[in-house]
Protein backbone atom coordinates (compact mmCIF):
# COMPACT_ATOMS: atom_id res chain seq x y z
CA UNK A 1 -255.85 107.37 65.95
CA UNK A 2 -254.27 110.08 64.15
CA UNK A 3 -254.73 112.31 68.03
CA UNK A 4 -253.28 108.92 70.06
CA UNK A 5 -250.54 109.56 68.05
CA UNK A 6 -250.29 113.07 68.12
CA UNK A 7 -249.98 112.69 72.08
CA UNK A 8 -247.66 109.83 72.01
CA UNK A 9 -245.60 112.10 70.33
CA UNK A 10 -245.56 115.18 72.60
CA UNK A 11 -245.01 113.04 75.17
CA UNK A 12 -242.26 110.56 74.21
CA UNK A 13 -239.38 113.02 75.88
CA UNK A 14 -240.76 111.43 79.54
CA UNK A 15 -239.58 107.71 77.39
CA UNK A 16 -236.50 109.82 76.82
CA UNK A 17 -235.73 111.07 80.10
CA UNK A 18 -236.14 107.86 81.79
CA UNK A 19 -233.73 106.58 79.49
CA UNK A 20 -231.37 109.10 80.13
CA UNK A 21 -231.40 108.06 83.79
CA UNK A 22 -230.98 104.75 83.18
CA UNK A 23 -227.61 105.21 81.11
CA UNK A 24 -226.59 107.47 83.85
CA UNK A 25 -227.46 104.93 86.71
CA UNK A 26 -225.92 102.27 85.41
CA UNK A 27 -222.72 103.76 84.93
CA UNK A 28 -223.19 104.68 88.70
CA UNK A 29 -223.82 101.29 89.73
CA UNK A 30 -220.83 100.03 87.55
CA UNK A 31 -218.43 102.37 89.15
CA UNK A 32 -219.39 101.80 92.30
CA UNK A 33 -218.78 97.78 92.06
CA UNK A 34 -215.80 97.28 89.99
CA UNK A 35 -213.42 100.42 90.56
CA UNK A 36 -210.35 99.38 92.18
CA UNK A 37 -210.10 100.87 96.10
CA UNK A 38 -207.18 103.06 95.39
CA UNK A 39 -208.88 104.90 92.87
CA UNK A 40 -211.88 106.01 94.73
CA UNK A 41 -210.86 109.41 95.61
CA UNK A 42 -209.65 110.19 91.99
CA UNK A 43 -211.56 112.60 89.44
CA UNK A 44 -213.35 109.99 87.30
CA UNK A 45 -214.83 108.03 90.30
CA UNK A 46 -215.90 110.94 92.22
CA UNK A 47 -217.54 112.45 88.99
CA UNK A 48 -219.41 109.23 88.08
CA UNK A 49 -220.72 108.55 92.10
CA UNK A 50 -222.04 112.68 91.57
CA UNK A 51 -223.87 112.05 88.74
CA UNK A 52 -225.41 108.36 89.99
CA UNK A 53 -227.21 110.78 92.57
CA UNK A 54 -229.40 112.08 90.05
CA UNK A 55 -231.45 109.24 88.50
CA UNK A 56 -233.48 108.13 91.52
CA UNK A 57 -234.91 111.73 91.87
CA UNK A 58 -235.44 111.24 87.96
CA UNK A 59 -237.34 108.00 88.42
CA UNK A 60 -239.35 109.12 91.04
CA UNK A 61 -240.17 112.46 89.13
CA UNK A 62 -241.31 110.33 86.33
CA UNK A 63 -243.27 107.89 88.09
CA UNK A 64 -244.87 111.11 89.28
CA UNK A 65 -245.95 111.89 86.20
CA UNK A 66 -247.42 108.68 85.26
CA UNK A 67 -249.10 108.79 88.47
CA UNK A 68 -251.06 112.01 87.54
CA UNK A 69 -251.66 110.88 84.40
CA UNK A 70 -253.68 108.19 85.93
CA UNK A 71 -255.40 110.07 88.05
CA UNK A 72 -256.60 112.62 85.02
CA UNK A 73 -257.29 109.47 83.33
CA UNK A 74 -259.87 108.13 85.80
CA UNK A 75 -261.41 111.99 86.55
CA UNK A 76 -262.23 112.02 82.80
CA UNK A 77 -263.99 108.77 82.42
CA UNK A 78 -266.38 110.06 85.39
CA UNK A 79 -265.40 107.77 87.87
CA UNK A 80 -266.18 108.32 91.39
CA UNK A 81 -263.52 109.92 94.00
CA UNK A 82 -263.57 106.51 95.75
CA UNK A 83 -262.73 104.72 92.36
CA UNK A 84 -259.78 107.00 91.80
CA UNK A 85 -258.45 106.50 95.11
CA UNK A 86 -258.51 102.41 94.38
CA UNK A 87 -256.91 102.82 90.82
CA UNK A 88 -254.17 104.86 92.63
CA UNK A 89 -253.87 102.25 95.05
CA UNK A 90 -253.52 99.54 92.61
CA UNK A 91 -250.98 101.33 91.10
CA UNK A 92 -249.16 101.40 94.45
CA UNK A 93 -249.91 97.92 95.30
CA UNK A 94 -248.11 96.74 91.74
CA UNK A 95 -244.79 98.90 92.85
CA UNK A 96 -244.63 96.69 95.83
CA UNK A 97 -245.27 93.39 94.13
CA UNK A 98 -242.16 94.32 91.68
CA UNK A 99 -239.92 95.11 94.38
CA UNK A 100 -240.65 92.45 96.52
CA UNK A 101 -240.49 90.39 93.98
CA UNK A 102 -236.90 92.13 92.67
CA UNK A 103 -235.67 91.53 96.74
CA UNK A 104 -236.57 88.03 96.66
CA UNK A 105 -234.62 87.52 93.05
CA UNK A 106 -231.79 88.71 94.29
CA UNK A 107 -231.90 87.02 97.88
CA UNK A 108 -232.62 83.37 96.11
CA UNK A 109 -229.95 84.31 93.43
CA UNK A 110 -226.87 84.72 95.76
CA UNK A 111 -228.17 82.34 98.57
CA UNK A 112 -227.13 81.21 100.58
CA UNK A 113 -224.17 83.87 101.60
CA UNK A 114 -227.16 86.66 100.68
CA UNK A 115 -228.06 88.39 104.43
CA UNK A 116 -232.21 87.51 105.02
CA UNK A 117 -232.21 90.93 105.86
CA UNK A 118 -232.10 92.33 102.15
CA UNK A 119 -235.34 90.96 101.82
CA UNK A 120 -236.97 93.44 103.70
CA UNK A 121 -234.89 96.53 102.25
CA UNK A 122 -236.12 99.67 101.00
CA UNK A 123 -235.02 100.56 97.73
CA UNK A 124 -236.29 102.84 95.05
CA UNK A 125 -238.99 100.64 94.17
CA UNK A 126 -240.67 100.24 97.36
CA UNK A 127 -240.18 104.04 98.16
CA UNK A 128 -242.22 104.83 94.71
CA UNK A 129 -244.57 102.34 96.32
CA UNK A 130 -245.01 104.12 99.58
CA UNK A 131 -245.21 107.37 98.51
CA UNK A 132 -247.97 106.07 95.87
CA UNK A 133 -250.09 104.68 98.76
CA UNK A 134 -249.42 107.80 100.67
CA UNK A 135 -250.56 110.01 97.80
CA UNK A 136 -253.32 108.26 96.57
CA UNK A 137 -255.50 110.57 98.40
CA UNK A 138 -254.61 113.25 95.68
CA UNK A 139 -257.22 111.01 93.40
CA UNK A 140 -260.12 112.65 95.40
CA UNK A 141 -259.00 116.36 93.39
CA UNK A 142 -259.58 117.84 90.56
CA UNK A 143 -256.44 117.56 87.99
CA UNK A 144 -256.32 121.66 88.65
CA UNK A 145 -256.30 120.74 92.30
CA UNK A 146 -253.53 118.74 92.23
CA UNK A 147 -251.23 120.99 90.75
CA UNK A 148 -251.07 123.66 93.96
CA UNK A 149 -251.74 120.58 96.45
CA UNK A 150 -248.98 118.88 95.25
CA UNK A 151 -246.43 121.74 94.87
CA UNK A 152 -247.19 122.10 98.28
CA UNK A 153 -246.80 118.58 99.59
CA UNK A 154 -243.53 118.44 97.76
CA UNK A 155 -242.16 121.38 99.51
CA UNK A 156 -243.36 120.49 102.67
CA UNK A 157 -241.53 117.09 102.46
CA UNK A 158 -239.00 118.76 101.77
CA UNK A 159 -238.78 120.81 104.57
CA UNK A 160 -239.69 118.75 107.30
CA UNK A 161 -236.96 116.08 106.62
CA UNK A 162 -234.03 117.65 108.33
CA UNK A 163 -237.15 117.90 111.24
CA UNK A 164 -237.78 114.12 110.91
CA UNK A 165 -233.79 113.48 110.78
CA UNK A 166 -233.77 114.92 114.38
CA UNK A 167 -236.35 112.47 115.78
CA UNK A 168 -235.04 109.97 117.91
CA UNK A 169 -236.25 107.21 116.31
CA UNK A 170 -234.02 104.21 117.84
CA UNK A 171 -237.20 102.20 119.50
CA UNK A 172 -239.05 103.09 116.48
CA UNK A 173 -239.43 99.53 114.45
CA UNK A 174 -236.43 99.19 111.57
CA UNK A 175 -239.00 98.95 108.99
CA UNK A 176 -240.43 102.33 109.83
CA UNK A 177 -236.96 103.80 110.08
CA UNK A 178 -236.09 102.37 107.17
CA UNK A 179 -239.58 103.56 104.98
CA UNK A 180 -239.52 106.66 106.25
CA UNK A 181 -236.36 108.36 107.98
CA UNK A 182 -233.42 110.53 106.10
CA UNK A 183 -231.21 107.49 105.64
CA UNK A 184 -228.02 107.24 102.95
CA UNK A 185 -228.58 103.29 102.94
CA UNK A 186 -232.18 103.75 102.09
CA UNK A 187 -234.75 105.50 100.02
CA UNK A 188 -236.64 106.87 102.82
CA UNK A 189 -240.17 108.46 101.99
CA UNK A 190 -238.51 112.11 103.58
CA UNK A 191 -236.98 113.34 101.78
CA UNK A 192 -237.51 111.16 98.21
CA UNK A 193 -240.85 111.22 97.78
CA UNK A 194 -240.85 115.05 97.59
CA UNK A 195 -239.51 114.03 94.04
CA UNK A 196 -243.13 112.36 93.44
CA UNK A 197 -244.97 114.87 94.68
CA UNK A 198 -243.53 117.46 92.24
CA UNK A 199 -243.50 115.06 89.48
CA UNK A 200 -247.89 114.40 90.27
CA UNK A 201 -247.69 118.33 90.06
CA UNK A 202 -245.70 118.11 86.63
CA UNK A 203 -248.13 115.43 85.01
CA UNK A 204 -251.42 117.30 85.86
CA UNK A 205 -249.84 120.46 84.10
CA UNK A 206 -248.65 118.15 81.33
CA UNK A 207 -252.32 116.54 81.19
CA UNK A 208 -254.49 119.80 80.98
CA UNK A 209 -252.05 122.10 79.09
CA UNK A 210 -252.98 122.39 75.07
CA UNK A 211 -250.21 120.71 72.56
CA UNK A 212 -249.70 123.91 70.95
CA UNK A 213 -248.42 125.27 74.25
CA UNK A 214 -245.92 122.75 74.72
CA UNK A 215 -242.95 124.46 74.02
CA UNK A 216 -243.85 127.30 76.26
CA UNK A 217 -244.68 125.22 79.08
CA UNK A 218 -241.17 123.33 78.49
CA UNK A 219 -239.30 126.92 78.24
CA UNK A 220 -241.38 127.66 81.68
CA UNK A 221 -239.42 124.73 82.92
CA UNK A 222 -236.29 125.23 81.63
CA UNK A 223 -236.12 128.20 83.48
CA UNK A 224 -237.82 127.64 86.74
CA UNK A 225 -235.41 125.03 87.15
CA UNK A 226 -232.61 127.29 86.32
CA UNK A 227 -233.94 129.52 88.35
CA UNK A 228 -234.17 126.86 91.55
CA UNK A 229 -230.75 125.46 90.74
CA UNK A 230 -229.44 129.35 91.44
CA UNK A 231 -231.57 130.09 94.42
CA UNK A 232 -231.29 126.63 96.21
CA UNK A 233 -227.42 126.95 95.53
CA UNK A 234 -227.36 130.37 97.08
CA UNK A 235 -229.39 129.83 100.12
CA UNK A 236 -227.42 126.62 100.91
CA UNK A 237 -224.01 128.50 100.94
CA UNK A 238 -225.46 130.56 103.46
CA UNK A 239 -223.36 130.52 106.84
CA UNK A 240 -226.70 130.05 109.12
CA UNK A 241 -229.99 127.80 109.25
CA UNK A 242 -232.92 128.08 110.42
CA UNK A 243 -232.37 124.28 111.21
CA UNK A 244 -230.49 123.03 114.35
CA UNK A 245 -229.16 120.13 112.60
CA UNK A 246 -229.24 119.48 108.83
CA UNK A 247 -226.90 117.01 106.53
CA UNK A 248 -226.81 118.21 102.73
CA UNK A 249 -226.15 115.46 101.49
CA UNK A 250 -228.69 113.62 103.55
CA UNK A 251 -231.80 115.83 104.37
CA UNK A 252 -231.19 119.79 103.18
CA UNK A 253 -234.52 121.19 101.34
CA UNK A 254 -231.56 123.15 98.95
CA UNK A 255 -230.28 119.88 97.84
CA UNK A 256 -233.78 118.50 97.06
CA UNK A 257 -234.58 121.68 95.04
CA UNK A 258 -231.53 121.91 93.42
CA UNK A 259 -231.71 117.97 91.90
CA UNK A 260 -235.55 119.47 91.29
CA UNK A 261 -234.24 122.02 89.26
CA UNK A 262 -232.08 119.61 87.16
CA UNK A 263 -234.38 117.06 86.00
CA UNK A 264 -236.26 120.28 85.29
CA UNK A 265 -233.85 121.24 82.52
CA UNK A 266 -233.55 118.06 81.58
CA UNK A 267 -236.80 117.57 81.17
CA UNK A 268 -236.99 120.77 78.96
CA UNK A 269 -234.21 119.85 76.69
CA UNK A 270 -235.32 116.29 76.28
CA UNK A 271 -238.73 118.01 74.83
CA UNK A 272 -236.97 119.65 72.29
CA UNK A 273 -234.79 117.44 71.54
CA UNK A 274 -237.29 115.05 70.94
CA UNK A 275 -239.74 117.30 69.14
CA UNK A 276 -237.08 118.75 66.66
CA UNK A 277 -233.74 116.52 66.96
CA UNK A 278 -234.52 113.33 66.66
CA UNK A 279 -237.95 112.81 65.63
CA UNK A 280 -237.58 109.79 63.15
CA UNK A 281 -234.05 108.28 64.56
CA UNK A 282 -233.41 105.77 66.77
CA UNK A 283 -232.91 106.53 70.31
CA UNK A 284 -230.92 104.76 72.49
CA UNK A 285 -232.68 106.50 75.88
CA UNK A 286 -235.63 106.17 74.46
CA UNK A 287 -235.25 102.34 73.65
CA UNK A 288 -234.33 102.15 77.49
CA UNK A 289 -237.12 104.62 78.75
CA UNK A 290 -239.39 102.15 77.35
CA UNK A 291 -237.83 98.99 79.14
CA UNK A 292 -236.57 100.98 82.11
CA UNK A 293 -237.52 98.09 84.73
CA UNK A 294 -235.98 95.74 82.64
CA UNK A 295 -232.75 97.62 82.17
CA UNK A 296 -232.93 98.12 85.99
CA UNK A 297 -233.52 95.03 87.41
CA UNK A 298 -231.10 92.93 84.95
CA UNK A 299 -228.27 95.13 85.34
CA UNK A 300 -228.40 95.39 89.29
CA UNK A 301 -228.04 91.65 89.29
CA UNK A 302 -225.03 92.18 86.73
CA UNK A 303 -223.15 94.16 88.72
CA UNK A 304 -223.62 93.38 92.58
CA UNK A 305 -224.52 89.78 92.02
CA UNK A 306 -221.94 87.35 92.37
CA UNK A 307 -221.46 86.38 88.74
CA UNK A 308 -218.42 88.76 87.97
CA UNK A 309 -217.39 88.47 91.98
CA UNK A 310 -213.85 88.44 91.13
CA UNK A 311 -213.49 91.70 88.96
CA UNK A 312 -215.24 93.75 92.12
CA UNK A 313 -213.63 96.44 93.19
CA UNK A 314 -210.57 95.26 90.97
CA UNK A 315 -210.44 97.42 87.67
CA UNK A 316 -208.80 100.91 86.64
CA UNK A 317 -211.27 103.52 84.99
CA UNK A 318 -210.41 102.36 81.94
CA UNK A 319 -211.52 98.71 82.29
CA UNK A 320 -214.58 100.05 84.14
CA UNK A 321 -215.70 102.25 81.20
CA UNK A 322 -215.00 99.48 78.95
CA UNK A 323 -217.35 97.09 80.72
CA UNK A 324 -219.67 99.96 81.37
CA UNK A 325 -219.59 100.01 77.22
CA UNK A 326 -220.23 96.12 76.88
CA UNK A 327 -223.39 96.28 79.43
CA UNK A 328 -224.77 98.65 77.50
CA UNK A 329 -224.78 96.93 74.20
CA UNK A 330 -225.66 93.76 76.20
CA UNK A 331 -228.85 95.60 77.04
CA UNK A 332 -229.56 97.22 74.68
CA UNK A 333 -230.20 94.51 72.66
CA UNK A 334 -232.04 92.76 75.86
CA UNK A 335 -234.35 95.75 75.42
CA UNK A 336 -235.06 95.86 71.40
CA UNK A 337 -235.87 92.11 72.07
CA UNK A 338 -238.38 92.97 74.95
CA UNK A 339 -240.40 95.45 72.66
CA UNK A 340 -239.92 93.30 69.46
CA UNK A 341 -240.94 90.15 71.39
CA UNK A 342 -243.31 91.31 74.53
CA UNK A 343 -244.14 87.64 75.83
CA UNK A 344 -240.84 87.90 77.45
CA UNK A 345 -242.69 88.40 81.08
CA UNK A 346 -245.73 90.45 82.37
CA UNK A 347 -243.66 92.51 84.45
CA UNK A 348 -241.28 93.67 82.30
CA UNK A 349 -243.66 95.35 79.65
CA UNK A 350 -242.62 98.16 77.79
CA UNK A 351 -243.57 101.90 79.46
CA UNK A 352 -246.26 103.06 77.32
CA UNK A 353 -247.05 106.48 75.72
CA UNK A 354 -249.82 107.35 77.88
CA UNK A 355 -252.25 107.72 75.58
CA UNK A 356 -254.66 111.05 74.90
CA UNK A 357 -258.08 110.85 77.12
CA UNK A 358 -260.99 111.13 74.49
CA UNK A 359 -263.05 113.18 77.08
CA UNK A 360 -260.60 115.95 77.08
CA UNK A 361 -259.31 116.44 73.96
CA UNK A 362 -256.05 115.51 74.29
């Protein structure tokens, strides 16, 4: 018991950074729906639409970590490659089931003037989903394996999906468009799921690194992604490409490495923040990083369902960041009363410290 909790607590900052994301998505997602047209191109708007670009390569990191974790978690009980591939794909096959299920909520909840076509759309869930099934093949290596193999595959993804935004895909079906082209109405597997792939690299060094080596390993990462922040900055900048035809804001590689390089730090500082800030307090991103899908999927409905229809697009930044302040308190205690009172709904359980695998020591 006393190592279970020795592990929960080196590895609450992931519960931490999730959380952080969610604050920082939702006051995306509020901006977005209630700021009055005429105020769109001002400062405060353009600064909060910036930052709401962050938090789905933050979720998908995560996930990635989780993802490993399970992985290390079956190698370590013995099971067999096969049986590590179908826990993986389990995994994946729950990701679906929540954002299918999330579509349909939102389909039967503003029926009948919601388009039948949302149904079928690919958000952030069903991305982790498909990248999950595509990367369950990583279950068949060793935890060390996965660490190069997945650098690679992240970089690689990375790379290829200015290549893939080039394909003429028009009498491709819409649902493989949709799952898997460069697309700024979708979360298409190039280039997002490069985010997972780094993240499965993250959690096996997380999983197999000793706890009195933390804080190195999180100093490591501060400054690698320092260090890709610089480099990605400098090499997009540059006046040529080695690609014909490449969006930045779409499909660039720099981009990619650059939001890398920021959950990175933020990662990093969460650690020690964590570990040496706020040990025995109260934290309000790590109250969310523990209900993160319910923060998500409640406040989505909030603020593009048709409840507060006529305050859309109708506020000033001030009455925006009020509201913003209101949904958060709203939630907030939505959350405390999910991990006080759990029967609340299967699929809305609290993230859980991955606990320490006996077999290795953790």
């Amino acid at each position: 018991m006393q190592e279970a909790n020795k592990s929960a607590g080196r590895l609450a900052f992931i519960d931490w950074t999730r959380g952080l994301a969610a604050v920082v998505m939702l006051q995306g997602h509020v901006f977005d729906s209630f700021t009055r047209t005429d105020l769109r191109d001002k400062g405060p708007f353009v600064l909060s639409q910036f930052l709401g670009g962050l938090p789905p390569a933050m979720f998908l990191f995560l996930t990635g970590i989780t993802f490993a974790f399970l992985m290390h978690s079956q190698e370590r009980q013995g099971a067999t490659a096969w049986k590590r591939v179908v826990a993986a794909l389990k995994r994946s096959r729950y990701l679906f089931l929540i954002a299918f299920l999330f579509r349909i909520q939102l389909y039967v909840f503003g029926f009948p003037t919601s388009p039948a076509g949302e149904l079928l759309r690919v958000d952030i869930l069903n991305c982790m989903g498909m990248a999950m099934l595509i990367f369950a093949a990583m279950a068949v290596f060793t935890t060390q394996e996965r660490i190069r193999l997945c650098i690679v595959l992240g970089l690689l993804i990375a790379a290829l999906s200015p290549v893939i935004s080039m394909i003429d895909a028009s009498g491709a079906p819409s649902f493989l468009r949709a799952y898997f082209f460069p697309s700024y109405k979708y979360f298409g597997f190039f280039p997002w799921a490069a985010f997972l792939a780094f993240g499965m690299a993250a959690g096996s060094i997380l999983r197999i690194v000793k706890q009195e080596d933390m804080g190195k390993v999180m100093l490591w990462a501060f400054g690698i992604g320092l260090g890709l922040i610089m480099a990605a900055e400098y090499f997009s900048d540059l006046p040529y490409s080695i690609y014909s035809k490449s969006e930045f804001w779409l499909n660039s590689p720099g981009l990619i490495l650059i939001k890398l390089g920021v959950v990175l730090v933020i990662m990093a500082i969460a650690f020690l923040w964590v570990q040496y800030g706020s040990t025995q307090r109260w934290s309000l991103f790590r109250q969310f990083g523990t209900t993160s899908l319910l923060v998500y999927w409640v406040h989505i409905e909030i603020v593009y369902g048709r409840w507060l229809g006529i305050w859309k697009e109708g506020l000033t930044v001030n009455q925006v960041l009020v509201f913003t302040a209101v949904l958060m308190v709203l939630l907030t205690i939505l959350s405390v009363l999910r991990t006080r009172y759990k029967s609340i709904g299967p699929f809305f359980r609290p993230n859980p410290i991955p606990q320490p695998d006996r077999a290795s020591g953790d």
